[in-house]
Protein backbone atom coordinates (compact mmCIF):
# COMPACT_ATOMS: atom_id res chain seq x y z
CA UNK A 1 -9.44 -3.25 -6.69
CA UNK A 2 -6.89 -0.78 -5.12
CA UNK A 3 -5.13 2.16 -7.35
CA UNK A 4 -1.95 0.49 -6.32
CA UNK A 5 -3.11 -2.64 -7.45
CA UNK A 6 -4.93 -1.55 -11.10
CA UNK A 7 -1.70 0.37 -11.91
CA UNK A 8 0.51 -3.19 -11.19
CA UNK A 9 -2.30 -4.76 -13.55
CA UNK A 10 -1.53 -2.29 -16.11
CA UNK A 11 1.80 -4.02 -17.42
CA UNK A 12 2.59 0.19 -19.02
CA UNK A 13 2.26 1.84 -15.86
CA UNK A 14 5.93 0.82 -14.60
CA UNK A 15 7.67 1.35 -18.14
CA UNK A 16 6.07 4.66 -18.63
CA UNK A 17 7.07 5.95 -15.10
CA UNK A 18 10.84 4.97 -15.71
CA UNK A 19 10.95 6.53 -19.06
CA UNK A 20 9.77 9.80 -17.66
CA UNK A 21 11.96 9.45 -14.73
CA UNK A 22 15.13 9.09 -17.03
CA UNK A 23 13.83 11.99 -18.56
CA UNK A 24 13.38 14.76 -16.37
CA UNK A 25 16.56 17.18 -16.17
CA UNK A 26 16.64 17.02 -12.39
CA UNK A 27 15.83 14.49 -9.32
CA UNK A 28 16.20 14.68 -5.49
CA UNK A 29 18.30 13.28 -3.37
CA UNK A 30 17.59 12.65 0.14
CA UNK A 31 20.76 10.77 2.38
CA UNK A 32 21.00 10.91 6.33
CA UNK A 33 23.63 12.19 7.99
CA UNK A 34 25.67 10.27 11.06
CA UNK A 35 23.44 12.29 13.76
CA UNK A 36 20.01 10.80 11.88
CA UNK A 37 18.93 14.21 10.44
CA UNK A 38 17.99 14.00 6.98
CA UNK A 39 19.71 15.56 4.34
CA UNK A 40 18.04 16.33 0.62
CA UNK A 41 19.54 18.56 -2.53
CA UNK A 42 18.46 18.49 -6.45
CA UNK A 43 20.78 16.63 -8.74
CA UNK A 44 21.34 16.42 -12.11
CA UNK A 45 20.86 12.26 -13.19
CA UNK A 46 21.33 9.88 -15.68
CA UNK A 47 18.94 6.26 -15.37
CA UNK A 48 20.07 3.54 -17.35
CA UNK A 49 19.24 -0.46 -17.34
CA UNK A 50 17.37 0.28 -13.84
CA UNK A 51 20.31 1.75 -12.42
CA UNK A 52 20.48 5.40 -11.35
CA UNK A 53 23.62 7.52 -11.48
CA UNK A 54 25.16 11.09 -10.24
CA UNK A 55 27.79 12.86 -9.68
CA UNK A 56 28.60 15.51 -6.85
CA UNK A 57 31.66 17.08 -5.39
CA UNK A 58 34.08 14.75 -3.44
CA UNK A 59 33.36 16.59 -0.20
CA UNK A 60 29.78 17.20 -0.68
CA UNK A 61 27.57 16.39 2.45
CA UNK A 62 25.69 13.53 0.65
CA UNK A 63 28.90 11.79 -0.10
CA UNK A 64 29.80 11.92 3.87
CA UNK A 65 26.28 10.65 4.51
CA UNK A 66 26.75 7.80 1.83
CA UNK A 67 29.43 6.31 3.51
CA UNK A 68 28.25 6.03 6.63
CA UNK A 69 24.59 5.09 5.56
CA UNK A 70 24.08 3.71 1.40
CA UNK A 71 20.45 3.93 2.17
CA UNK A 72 18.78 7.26 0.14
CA UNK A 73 15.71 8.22 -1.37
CA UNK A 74 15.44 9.63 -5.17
CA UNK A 75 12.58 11.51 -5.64
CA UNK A 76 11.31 12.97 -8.89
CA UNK A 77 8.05 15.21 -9.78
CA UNK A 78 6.59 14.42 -13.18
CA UNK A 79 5.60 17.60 -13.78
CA UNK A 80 4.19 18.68 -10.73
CA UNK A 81 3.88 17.87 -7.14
CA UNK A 82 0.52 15.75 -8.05
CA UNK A 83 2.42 13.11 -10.58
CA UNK A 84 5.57 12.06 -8.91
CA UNK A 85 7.97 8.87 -7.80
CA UNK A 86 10.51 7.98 -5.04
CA UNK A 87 13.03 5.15 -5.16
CA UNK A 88 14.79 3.82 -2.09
CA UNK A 89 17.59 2.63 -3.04
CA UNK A 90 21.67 1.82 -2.02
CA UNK A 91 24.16 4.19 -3.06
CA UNK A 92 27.75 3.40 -3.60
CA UNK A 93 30.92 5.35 -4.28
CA UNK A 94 32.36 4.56 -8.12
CA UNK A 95 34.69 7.36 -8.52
CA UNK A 96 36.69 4.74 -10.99
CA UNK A 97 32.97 5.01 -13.46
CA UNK A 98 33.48 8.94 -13.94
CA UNK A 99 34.52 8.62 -17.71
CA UNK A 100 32.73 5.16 -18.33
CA UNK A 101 29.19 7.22 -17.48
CA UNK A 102 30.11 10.06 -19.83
CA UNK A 103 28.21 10.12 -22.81
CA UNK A 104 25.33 9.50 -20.71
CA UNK A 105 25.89 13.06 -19.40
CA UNK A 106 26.82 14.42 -22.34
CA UNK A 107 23.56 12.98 -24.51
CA UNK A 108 21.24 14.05 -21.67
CA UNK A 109 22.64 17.70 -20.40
CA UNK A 110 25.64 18.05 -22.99
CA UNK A 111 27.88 17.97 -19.81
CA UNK A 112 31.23 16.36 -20.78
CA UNK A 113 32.75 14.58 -17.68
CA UNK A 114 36.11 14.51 -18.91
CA UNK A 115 36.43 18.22 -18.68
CA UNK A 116 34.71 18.02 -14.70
CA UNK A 117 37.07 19.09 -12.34
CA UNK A 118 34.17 19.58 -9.63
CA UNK A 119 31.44 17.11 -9.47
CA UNK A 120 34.04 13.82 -9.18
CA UNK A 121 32.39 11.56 -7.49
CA UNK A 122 30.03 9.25 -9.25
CA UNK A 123 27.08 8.03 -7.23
CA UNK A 124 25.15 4.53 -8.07
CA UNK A 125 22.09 4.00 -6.80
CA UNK A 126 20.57 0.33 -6.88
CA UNK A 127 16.59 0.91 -6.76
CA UNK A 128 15.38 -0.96 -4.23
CA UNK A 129 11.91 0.52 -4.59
CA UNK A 130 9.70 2.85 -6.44
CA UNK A 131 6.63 4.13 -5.02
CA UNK A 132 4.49 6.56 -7.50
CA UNK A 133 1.35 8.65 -7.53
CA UNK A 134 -0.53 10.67 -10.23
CA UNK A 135 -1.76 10.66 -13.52
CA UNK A 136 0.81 8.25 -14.85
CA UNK A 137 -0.47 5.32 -12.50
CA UNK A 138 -0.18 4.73 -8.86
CA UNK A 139 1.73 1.54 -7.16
CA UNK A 140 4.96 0.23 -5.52
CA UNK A 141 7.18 -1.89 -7.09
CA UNK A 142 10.28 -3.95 -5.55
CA UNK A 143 13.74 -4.16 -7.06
CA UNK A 144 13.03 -7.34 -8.76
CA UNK A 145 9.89 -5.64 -10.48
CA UNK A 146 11.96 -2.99 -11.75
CA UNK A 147 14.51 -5.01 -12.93
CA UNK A 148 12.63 -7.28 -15.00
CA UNK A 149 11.17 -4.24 -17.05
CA UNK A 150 14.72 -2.33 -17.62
CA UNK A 151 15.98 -5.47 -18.54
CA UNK A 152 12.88 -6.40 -21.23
């Protein structure tokens, strides 16, 4: 049996690695821009009910990329490079979900959104794949996988 396949079997392995995704302070994002190059900073994120969320300046490079090309990559390191995840996912623009998505913010960095004059733009990202290695269990999983634990 494969490591990708004995981490599937173990029905913890997918929980656990979206619990400690939701709770590290900081993620990667990684858009492409209209020419094809790829584009990747660290954001701040919030993961709730298998849905991932950010906000960045209106103007911000990844925003550009977004609408001309939903498709990113989040990437997170569970402690170090040897124990980490990446979704593919869609993004979308919600500027409208700003307030709606603040006391996720606030519980998780103490940031409240109502006072952000800055980072605007909200960001939702649909997982539409995780991929992890490392000491927490090693696999992919599809968007249908991952939304039948978040919503368990």
């Amino acid at each position: 049996m494969s490591k990708a396949t004995s981490a599937r079997a173990d029905n913890q392995t997918l929980p656990t690695l979206l619990r400690l995704f939701a709770d590290l302070k900081f993620s990667w994002i990684s858009s492409v821009r209209p020419d094809g190059r790829p584009h990747s900073v660290p954001i701040c994120h919030a993961f709730e009910r298998g849905i991932i969320y950010m906000l960045t300046p209106p103007g911000s490079v990844k925003v550009a990329n977004i609408r001309a090309n939903p498709n990113v990559q989040v990437a997170g390191y569970l402690e170090d490079p040897e124990a980490g995840l990446i979704f593919d996912g869609r993004a979308e623009l919600a500027p409208g979900r700003r307030l709606e998505l603040s006391p996720l913010f606030e519980a998780k960095y103490g940031w409240n959104l109502a006072e952000e004059d800055v980072h605007t733009q909200v960001l939702v990202i649909t997982p539409t794949r995780l991929v992890a290695w490392g000491r927490y269990g090693e696999g992919r999983w599809t968007e249908k996988e991952i939304r039948k634990v978040v919503m368990e």
